[in-house]
PDB file of N, CA and C in Angstrom:
ATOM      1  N   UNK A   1      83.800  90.909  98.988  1.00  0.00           N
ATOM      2  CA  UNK A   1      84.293  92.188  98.504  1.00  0.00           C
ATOM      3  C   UNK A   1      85.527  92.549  99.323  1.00  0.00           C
ATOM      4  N   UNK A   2      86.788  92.839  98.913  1.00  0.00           N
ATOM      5  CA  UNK A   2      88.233  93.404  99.470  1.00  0.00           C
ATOM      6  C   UNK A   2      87.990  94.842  99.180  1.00  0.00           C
ATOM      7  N   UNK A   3      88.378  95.490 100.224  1.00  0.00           N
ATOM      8  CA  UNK A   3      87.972  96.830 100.156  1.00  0.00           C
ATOM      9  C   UNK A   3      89.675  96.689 100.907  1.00  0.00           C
ATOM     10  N   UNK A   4      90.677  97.560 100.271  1.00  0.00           N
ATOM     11  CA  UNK A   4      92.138  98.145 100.243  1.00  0.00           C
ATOM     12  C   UNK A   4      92.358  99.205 100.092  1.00  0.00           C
ATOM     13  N   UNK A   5      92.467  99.992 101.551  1.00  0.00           N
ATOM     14  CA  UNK A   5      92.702 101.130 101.584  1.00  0.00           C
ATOM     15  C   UNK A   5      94.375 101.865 101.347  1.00  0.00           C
ATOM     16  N   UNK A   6      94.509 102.610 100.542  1.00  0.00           N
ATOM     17  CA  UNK A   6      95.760 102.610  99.958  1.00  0.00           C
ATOM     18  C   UNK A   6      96.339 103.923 100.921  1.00  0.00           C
ATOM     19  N   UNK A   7      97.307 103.817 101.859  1.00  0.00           N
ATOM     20  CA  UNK A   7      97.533 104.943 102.523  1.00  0.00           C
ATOM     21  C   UNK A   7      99.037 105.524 101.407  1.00  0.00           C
ATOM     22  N   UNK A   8      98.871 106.453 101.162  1.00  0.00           N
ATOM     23  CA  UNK A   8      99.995 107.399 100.361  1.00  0.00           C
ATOM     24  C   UNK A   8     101.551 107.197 101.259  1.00  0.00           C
ATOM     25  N   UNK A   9     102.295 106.443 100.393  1.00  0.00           N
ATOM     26  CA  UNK A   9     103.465 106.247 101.041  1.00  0.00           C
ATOM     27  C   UNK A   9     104.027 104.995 101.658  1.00  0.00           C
ATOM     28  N   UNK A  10     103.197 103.979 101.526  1.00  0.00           N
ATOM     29  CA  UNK A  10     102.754 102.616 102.401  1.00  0.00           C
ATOM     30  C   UNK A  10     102.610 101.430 101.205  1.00  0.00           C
ATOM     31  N   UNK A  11     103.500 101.523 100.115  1.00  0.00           N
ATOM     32  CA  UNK A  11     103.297 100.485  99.271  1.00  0.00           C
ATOM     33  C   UNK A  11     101.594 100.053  98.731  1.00  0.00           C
ATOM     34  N   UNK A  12     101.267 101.021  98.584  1.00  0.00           N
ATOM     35  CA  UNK A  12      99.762 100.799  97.929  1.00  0.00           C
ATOM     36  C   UNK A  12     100.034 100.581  96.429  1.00  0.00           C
ATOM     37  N   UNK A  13     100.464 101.574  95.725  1.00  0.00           N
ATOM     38  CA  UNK A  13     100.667 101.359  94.458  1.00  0.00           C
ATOM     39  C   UNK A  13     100.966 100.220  93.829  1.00  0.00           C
ATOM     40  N   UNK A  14     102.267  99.515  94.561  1.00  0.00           N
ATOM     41  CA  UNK A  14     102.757  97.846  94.483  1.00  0.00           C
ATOM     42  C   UNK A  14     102.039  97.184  94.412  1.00  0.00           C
ATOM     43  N   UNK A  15     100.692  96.728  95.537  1.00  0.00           N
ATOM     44  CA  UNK A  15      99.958  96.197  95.747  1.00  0.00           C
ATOM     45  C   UNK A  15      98.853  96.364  95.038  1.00  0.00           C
ATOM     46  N   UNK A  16      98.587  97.469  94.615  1.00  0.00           N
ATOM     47  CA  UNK A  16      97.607  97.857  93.497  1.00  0.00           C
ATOM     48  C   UNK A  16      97.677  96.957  92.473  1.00  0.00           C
ATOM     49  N   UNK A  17      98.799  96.983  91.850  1.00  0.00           N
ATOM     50  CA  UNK A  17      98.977  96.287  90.442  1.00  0.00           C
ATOM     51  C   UNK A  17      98.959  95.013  90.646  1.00  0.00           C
ATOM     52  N   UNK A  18      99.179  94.506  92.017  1.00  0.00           N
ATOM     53  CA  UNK A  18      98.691  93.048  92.451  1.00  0.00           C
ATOM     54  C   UNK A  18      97.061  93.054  91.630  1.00  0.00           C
ATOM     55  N   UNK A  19      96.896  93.703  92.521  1.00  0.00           N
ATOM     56  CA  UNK A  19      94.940  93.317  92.969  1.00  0.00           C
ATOM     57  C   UNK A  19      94.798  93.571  91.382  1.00  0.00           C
ATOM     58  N   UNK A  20      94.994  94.826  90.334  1.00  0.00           N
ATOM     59  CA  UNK A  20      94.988  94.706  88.730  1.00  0.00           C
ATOM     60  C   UNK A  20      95.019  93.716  88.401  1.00  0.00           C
ATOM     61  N   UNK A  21      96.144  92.610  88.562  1.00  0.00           N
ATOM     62  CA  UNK A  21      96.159  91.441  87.800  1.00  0.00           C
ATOM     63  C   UNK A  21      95.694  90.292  88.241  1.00  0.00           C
ATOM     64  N   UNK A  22      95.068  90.414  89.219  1.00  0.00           N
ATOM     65  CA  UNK A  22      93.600  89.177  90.128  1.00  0.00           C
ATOM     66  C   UNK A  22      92.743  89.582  90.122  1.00  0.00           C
ATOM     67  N   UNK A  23      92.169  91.218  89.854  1.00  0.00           N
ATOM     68  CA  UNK A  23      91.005  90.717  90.079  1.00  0.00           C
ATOM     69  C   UNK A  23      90.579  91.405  88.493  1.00  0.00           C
ATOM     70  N   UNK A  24      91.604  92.014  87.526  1.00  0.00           N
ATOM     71  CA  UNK A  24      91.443  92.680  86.829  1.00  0.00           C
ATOM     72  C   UNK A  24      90.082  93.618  86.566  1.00  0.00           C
ATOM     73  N   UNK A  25      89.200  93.555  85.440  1.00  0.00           N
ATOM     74  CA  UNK A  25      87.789  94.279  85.317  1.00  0.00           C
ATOM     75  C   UNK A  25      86.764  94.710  86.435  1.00  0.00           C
ATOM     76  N   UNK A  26      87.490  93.778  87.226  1.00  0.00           N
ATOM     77  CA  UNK A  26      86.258  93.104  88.166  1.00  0.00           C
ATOM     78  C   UNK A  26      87.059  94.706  89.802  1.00  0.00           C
ATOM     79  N   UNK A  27      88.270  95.059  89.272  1.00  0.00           N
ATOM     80  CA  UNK A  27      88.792  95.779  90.394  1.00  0.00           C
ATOM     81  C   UNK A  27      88.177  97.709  89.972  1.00  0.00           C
ATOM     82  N   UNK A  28      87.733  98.100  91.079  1.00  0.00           N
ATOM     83  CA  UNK A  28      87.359  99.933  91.108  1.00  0.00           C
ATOM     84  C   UNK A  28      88.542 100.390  91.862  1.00  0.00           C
ATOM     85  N   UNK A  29      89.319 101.394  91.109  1.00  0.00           N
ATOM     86  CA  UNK A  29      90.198 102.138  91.522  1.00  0.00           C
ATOM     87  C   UNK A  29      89.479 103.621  92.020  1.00  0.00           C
ATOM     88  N   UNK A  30      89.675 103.932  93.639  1.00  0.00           N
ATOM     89  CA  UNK A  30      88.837 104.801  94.153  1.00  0.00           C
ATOM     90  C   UNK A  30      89.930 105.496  94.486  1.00  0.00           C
ATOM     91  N   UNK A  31      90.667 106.648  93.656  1.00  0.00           N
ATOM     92  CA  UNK A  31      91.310 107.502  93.840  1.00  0.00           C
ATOM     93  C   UNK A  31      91.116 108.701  93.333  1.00  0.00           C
ATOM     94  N   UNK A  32      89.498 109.295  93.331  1.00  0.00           N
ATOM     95  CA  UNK A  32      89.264 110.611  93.105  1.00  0.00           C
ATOM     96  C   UNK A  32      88.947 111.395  94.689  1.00  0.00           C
ATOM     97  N   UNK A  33      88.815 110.729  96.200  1.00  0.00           N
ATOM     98  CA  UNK A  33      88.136 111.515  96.964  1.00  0.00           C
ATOM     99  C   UNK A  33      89.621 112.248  97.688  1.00  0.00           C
ATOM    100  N   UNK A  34      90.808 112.138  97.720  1.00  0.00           N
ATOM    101  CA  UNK A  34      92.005 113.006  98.007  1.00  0.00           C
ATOM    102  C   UNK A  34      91.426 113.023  99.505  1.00  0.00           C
ATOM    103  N   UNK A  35      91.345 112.155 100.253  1.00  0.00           N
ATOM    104  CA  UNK A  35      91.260 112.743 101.970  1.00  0.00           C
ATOM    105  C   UNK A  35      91.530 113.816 102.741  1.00  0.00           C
ATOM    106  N   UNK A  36      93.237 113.768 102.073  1.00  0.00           N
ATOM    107  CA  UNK A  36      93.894 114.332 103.083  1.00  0.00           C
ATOM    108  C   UNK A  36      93.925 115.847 102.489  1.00  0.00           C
ATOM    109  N   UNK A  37      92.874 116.373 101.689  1.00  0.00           N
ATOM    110  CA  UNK A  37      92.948 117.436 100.762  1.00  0.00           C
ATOM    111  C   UNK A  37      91.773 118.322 101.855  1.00  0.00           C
ATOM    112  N   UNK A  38      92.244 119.607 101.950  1.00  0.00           N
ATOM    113  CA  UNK A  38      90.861 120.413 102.630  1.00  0.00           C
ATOM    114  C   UNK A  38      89.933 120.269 102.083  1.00  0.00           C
ATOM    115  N   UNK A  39      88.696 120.417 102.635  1.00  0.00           N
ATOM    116  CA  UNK A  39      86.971 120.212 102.264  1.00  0.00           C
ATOM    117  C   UNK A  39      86.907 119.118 102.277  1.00  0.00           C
ATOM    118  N   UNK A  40      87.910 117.708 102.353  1.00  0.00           N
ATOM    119  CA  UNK A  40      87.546 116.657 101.951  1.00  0.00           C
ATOM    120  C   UNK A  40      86.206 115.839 102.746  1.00  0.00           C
ATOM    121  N   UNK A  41      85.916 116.585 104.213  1.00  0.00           N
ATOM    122  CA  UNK A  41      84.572 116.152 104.708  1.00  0.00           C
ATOM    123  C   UNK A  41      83.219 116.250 103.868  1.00  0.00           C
ATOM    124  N   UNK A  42      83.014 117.918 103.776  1.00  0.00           N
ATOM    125  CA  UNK A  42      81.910 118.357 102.714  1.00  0.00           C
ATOM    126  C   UNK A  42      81.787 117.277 101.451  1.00  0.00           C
ATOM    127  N   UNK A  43      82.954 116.703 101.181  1.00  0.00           N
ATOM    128  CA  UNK A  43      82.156 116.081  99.773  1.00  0.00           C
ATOM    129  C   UNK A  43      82.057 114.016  99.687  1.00  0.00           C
ATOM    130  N   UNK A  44      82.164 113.838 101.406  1.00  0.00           N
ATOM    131  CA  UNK A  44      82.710 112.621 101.941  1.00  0.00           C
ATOM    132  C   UNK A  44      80.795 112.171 101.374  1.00  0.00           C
ATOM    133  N   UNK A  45      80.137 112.200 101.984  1.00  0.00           N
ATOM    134  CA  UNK A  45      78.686 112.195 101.752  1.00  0.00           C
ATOM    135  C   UNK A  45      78.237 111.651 100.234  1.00  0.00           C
ATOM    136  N   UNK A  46      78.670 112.506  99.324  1.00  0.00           N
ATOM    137  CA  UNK A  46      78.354 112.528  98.086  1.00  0.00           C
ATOM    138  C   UNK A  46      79.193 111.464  97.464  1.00  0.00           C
ATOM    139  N   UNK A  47      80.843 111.121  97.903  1.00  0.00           N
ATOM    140  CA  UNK A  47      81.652 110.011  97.575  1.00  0.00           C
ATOM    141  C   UNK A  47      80.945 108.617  97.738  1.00  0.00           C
ATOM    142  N   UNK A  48      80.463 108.825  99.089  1.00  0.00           N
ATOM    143  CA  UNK A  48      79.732 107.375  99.399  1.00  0.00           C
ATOM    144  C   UNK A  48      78.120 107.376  98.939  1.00  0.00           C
ATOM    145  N   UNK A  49      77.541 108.145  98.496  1.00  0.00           N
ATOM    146  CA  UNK A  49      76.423 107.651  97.591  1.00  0.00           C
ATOM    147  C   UNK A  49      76.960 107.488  96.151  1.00  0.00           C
ATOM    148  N   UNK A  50      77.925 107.745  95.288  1.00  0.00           N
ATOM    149  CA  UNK A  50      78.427 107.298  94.335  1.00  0.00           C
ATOM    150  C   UNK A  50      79.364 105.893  94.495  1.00  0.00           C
ATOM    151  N   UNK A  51      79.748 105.600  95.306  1.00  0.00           N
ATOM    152  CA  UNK A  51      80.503 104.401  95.657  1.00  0.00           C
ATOM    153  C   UNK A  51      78.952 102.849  95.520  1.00  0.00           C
ATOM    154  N   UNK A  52      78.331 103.424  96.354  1.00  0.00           N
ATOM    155  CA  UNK A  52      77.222 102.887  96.639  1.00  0.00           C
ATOM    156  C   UNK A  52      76.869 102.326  94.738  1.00  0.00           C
ATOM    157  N   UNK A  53      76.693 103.167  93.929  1.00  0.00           N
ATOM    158  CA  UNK A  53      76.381 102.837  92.597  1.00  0.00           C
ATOM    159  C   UNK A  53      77.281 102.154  91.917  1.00  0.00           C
ATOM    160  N   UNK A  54      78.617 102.353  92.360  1.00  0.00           N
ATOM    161  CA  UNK A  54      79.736 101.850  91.041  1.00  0.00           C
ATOM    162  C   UNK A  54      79.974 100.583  91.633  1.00  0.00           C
ATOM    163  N   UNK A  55      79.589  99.568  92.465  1.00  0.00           N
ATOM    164  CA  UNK A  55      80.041  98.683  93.191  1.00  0.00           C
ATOM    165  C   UNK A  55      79.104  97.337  92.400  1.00  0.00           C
ATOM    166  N   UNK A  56      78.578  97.856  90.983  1.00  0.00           N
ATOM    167  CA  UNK A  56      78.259  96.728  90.306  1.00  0.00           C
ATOM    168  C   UNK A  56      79.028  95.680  89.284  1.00  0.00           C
ATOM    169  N   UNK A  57      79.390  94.542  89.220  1.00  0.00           N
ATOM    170  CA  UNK A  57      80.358  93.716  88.993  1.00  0.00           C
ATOM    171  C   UNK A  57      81.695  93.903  89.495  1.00  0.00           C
ATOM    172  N   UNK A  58      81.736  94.294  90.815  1.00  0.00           N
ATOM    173  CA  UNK A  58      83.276  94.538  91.394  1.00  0.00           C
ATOM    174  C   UNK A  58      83.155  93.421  92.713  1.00  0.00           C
ATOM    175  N   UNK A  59      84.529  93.220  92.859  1.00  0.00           N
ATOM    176  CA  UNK A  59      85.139  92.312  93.537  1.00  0.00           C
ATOM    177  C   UNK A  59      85.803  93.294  94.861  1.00  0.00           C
ATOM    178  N   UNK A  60      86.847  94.179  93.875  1.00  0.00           N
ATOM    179  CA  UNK A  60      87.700  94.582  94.755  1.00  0.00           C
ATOM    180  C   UNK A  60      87.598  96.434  94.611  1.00  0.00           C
ATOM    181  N   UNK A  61      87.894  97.182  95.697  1.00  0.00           N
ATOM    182  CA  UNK A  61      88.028  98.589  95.338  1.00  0.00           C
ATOM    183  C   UNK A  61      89.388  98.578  96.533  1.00  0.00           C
ATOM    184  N   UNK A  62      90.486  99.693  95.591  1.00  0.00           N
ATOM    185  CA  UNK A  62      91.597 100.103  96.099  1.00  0.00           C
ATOM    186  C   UNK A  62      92.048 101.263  96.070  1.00  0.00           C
ATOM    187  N   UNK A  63      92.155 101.874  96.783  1.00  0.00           N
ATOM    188  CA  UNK A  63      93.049 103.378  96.722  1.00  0.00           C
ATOM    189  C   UNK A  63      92.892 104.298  97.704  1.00  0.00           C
ATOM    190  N   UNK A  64      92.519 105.684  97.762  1.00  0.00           N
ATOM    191  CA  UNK A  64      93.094 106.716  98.611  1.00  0.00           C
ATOM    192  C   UNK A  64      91.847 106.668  99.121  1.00  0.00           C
ATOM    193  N   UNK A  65      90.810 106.806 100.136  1.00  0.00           N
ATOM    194  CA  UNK A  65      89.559 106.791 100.884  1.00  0.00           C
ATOM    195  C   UNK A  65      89.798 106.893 102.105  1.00  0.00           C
ATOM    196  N   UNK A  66      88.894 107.541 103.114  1.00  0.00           N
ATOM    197  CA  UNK A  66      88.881 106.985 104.209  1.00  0.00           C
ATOM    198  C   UNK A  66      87.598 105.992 104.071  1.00  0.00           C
ATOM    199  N   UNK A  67      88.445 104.646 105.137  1.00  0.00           N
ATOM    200  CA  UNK A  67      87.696 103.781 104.938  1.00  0.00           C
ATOM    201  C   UNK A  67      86.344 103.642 105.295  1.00  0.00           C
ATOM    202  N   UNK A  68      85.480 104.476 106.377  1.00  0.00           N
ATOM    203  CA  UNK A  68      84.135 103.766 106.371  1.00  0.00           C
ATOM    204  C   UNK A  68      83.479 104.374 105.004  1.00  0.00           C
ATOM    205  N   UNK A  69      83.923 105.305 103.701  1.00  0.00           N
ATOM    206  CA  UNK A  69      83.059 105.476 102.824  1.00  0.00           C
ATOM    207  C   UNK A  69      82.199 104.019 102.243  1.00  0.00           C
ATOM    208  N   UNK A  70      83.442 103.059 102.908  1.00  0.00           N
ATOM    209  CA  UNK A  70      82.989 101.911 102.353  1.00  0.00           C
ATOM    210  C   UNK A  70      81.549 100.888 103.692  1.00  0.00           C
ATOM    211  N   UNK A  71      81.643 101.710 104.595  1.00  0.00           N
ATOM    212  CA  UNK A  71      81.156 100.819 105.974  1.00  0.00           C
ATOM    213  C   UNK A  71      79.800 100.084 105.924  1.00  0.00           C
ATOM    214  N   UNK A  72      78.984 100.402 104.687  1.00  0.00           N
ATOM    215  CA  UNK A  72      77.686 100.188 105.136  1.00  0.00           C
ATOM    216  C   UNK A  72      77.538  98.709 104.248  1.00  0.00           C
ATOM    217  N   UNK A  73      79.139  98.671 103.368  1.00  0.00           N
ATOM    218  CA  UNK A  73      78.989  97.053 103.404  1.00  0.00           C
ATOM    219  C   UNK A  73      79.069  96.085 104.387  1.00  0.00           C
ATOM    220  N   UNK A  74      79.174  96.098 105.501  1.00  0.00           N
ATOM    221  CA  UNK A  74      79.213  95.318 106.761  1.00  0.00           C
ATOM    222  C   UNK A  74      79.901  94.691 106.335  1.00  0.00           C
ATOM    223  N   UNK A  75      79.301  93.019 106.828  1.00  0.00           N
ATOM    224  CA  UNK A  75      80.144  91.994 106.677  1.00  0.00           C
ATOM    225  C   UNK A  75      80.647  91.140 105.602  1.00  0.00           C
ATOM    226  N   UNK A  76      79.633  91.975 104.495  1.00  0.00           N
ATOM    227  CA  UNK A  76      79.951  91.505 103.043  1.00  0.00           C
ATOM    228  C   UNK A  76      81.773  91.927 102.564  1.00  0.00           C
ATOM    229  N   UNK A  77      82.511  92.847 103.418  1.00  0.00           N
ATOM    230  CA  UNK A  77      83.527  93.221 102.934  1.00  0.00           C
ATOM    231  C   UNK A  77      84.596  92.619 104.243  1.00  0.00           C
ATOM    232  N   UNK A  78      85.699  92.625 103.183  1.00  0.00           N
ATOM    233  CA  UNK A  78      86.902  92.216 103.888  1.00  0.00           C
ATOM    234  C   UNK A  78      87.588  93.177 103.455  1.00  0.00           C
ATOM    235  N   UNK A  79      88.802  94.017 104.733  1.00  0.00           N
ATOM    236  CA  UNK A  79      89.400  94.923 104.677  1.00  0.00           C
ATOM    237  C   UNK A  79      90.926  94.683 104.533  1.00  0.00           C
ATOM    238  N   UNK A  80      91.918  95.846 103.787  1.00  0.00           N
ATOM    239  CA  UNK A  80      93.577  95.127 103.970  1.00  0.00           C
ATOM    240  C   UNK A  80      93.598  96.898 103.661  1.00  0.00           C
ATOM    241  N   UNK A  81      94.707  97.035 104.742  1.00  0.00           N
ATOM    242  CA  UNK A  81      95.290  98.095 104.718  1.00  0.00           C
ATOM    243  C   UNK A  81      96.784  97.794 104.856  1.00  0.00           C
ATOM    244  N   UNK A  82      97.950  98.744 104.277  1.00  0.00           N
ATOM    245  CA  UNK A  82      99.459  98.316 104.450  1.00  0.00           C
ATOM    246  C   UNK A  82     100.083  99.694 105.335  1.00  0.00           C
ATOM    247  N   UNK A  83     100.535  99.456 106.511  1.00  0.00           N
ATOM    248  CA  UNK A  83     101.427 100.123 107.041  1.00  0.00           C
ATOM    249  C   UNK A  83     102.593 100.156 106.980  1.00  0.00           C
ATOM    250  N   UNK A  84     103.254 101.266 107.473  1.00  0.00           N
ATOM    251  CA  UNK A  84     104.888 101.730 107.299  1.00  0.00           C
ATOM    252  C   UNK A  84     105.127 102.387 108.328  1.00  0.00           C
ATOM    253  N   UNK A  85     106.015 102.594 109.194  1.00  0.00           N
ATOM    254  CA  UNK A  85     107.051 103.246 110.350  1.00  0.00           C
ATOM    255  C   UNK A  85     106.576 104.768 109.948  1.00  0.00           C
ATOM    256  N   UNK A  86     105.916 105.113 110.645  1.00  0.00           N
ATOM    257  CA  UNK A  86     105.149 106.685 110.446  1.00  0.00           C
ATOM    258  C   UNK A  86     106.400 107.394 110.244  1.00  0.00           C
ATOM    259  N   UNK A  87     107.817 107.391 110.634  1.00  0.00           N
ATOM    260  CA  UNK A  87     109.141 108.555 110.432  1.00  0.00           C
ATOM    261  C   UNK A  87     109.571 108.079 109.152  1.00  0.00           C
ATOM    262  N   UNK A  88     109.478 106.636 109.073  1.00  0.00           N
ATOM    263  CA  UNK A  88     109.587 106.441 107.280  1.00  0.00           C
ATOM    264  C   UNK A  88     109.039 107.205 106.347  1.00  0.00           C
ATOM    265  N   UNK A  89     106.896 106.828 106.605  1.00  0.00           N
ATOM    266  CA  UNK A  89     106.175 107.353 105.996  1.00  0.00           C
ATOM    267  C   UNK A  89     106.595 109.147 105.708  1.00  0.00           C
ATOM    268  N   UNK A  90     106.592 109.588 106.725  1.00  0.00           N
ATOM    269  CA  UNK A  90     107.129 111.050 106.901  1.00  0.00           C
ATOM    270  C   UNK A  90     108.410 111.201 106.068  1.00  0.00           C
ATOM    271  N   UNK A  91     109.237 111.077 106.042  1.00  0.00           N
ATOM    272  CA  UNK A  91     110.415 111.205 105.312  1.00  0.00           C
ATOM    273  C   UNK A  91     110.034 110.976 103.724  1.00  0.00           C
ATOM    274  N   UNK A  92     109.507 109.899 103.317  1.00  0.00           N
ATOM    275  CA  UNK A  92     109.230 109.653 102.096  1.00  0.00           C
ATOM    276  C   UNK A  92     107.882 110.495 101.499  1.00  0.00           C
ATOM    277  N   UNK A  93     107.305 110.801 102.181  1.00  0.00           N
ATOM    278  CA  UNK A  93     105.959 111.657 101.659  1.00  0.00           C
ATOM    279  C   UNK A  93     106.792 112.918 101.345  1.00  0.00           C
ATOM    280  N   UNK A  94     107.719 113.596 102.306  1.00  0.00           N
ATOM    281  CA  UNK A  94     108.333 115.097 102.273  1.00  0.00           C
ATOM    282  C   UNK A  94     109.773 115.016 101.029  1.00  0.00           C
ATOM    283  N   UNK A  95     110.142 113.907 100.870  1.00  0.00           N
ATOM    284  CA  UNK A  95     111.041 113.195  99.292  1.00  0.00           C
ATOM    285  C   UNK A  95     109.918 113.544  98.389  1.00  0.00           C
ATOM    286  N   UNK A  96     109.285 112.737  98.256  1.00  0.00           N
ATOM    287  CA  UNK A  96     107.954 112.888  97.458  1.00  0.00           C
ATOM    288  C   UNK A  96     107.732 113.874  96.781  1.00  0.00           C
ATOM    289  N   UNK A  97     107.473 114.955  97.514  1.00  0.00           N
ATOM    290  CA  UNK A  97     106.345 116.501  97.469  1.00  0.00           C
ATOM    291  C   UNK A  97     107.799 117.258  96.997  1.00  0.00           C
ATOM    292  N   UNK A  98     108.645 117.271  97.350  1.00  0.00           N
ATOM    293  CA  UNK A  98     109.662 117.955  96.840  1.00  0.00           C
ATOM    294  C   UNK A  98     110.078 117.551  94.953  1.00  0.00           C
ATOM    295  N   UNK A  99     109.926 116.326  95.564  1.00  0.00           N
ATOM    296  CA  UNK A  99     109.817 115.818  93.297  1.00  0.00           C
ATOM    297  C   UNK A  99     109.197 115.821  92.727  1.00  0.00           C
ATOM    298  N   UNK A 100     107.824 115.729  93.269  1.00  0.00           N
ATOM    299  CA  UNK A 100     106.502 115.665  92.223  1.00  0.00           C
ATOM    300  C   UNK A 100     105.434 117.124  93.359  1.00  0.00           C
ATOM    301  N   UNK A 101     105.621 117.851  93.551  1.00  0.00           N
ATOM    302  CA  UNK A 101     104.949 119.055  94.649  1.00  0.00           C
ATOM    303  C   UNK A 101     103.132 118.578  93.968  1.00  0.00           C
ATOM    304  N   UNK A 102     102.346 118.485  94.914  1.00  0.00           N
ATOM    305  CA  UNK A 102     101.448 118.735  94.641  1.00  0.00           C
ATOM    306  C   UNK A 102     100.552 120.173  95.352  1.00  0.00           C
ATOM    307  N   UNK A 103     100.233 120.803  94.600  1.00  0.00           N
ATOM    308  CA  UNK A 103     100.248 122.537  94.614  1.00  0.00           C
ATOM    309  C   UNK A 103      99.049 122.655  95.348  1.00  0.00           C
ATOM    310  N   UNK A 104      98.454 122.184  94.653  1.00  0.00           N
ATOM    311  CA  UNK A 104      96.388 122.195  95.390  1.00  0.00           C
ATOM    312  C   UNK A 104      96.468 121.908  97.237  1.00  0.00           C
ATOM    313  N   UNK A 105      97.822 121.052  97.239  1.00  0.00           N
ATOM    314  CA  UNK A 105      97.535 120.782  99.137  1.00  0.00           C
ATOM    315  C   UNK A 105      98.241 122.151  99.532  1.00  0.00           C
ATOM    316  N   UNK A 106      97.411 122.489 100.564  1.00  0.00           N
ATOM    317  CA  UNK A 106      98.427 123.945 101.168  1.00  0.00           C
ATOM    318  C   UNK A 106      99.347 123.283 102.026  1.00  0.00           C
ATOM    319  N   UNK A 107      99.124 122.462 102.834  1.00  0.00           N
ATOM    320  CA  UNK A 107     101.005 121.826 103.029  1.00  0.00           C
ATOM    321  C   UNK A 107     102.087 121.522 102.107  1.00  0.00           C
ATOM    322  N   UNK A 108     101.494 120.615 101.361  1.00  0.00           N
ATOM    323  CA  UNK A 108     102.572 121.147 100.309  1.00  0.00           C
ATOM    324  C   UNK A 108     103.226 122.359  99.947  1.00  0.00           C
ATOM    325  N   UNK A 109     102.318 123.444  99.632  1.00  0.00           N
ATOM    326  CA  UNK A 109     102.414 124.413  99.224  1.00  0.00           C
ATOM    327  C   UNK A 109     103.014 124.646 100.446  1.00  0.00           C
ATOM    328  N   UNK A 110     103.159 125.223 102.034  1.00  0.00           N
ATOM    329  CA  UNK A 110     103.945 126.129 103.093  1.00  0.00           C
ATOM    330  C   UNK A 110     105.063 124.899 103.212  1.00  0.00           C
ATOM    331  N   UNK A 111     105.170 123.693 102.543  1.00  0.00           N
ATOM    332  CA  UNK A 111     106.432 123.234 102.569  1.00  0.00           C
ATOM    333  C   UNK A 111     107.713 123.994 101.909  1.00  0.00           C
ATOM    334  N   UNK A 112     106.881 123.781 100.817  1.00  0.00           N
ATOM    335  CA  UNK A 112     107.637 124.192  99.793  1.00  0.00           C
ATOM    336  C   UNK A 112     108.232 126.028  99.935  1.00  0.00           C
ATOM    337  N   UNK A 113     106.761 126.496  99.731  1.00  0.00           N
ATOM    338  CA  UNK A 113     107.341 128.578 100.355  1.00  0.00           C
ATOM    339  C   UNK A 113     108.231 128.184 101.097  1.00  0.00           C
ATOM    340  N   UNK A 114     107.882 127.605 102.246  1.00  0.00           N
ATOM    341  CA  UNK A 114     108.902 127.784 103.706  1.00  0.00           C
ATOM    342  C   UNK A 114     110.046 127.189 103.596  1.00  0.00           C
ATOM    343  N   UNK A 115     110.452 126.345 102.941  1.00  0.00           N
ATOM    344  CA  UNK A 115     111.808 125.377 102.533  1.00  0.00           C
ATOM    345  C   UNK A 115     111.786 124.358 103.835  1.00  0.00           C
ATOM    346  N   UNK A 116     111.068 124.364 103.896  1.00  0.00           N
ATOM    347  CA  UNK A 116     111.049 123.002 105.331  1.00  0.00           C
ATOM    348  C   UNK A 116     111.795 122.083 105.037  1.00  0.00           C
ATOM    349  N   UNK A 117     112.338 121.059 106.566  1.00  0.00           N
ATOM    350  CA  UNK A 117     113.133 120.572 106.609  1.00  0.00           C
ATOM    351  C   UNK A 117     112.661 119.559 107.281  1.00  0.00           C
ATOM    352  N   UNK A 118     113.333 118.385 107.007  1.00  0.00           N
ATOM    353  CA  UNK A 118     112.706 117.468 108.027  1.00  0.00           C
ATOM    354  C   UNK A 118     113.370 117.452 109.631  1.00  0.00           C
TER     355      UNK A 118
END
């Protein structure tokens, strides 16, 4: 099992459409738990007993998580995460939110009120 944690900003998406076309049917796109979204602890619990269920005929799961939702596969899983120059990452996340704002994050949101700058 490849468990690919997709960090926002870090060429996940690219790589996504990799893993789509290898492992196709067989790949779970896990981009409903929003981490970096407030409350995201309170409902971390409930993510990983549903993970726990959908992990029938899958190969691969990719996207936004923190990773131990996945931990209690031990050694049955192999992990790939993609990094980027955190002032990159930063610069391009705050490009980002300015073109596509996502409203629900309150950083976003006191970016945006406040006109922040990098």
């Amino acid at each position: 099992m490849l468990i690919s944690v997709h960090i926002p900003k870090a060429a996940g998406t690219s790589f996504g459409r990799q893993l789509e076309r290898h492992f196709g049917p067989r790949l779970l796109l896990d981009y409903a738990d929003r981490p970096l979204a407030p409350g995201h602890r309170l409902r971390r619990l409930a993510g990983a007993l549903r993970a726990r269920a959908q992990l029938t005929d899958v190969d691969c799961v990719h996207g936004h998580f923190c990773a131990d939702k996945y931990a209690w596969l031990g050694a049955r899983a192999r992990w790939i995460v993609w990094l980027r120059d955190p002032l990159q990452r930063l610069a391009s996340h705050y490009h980002y939110w300015q073109r596509v704002p996502d409203l629900r994050n309150p950083d976003c949101r006191a970016l945006l009120q406040r006109r922040l700058s990098l």
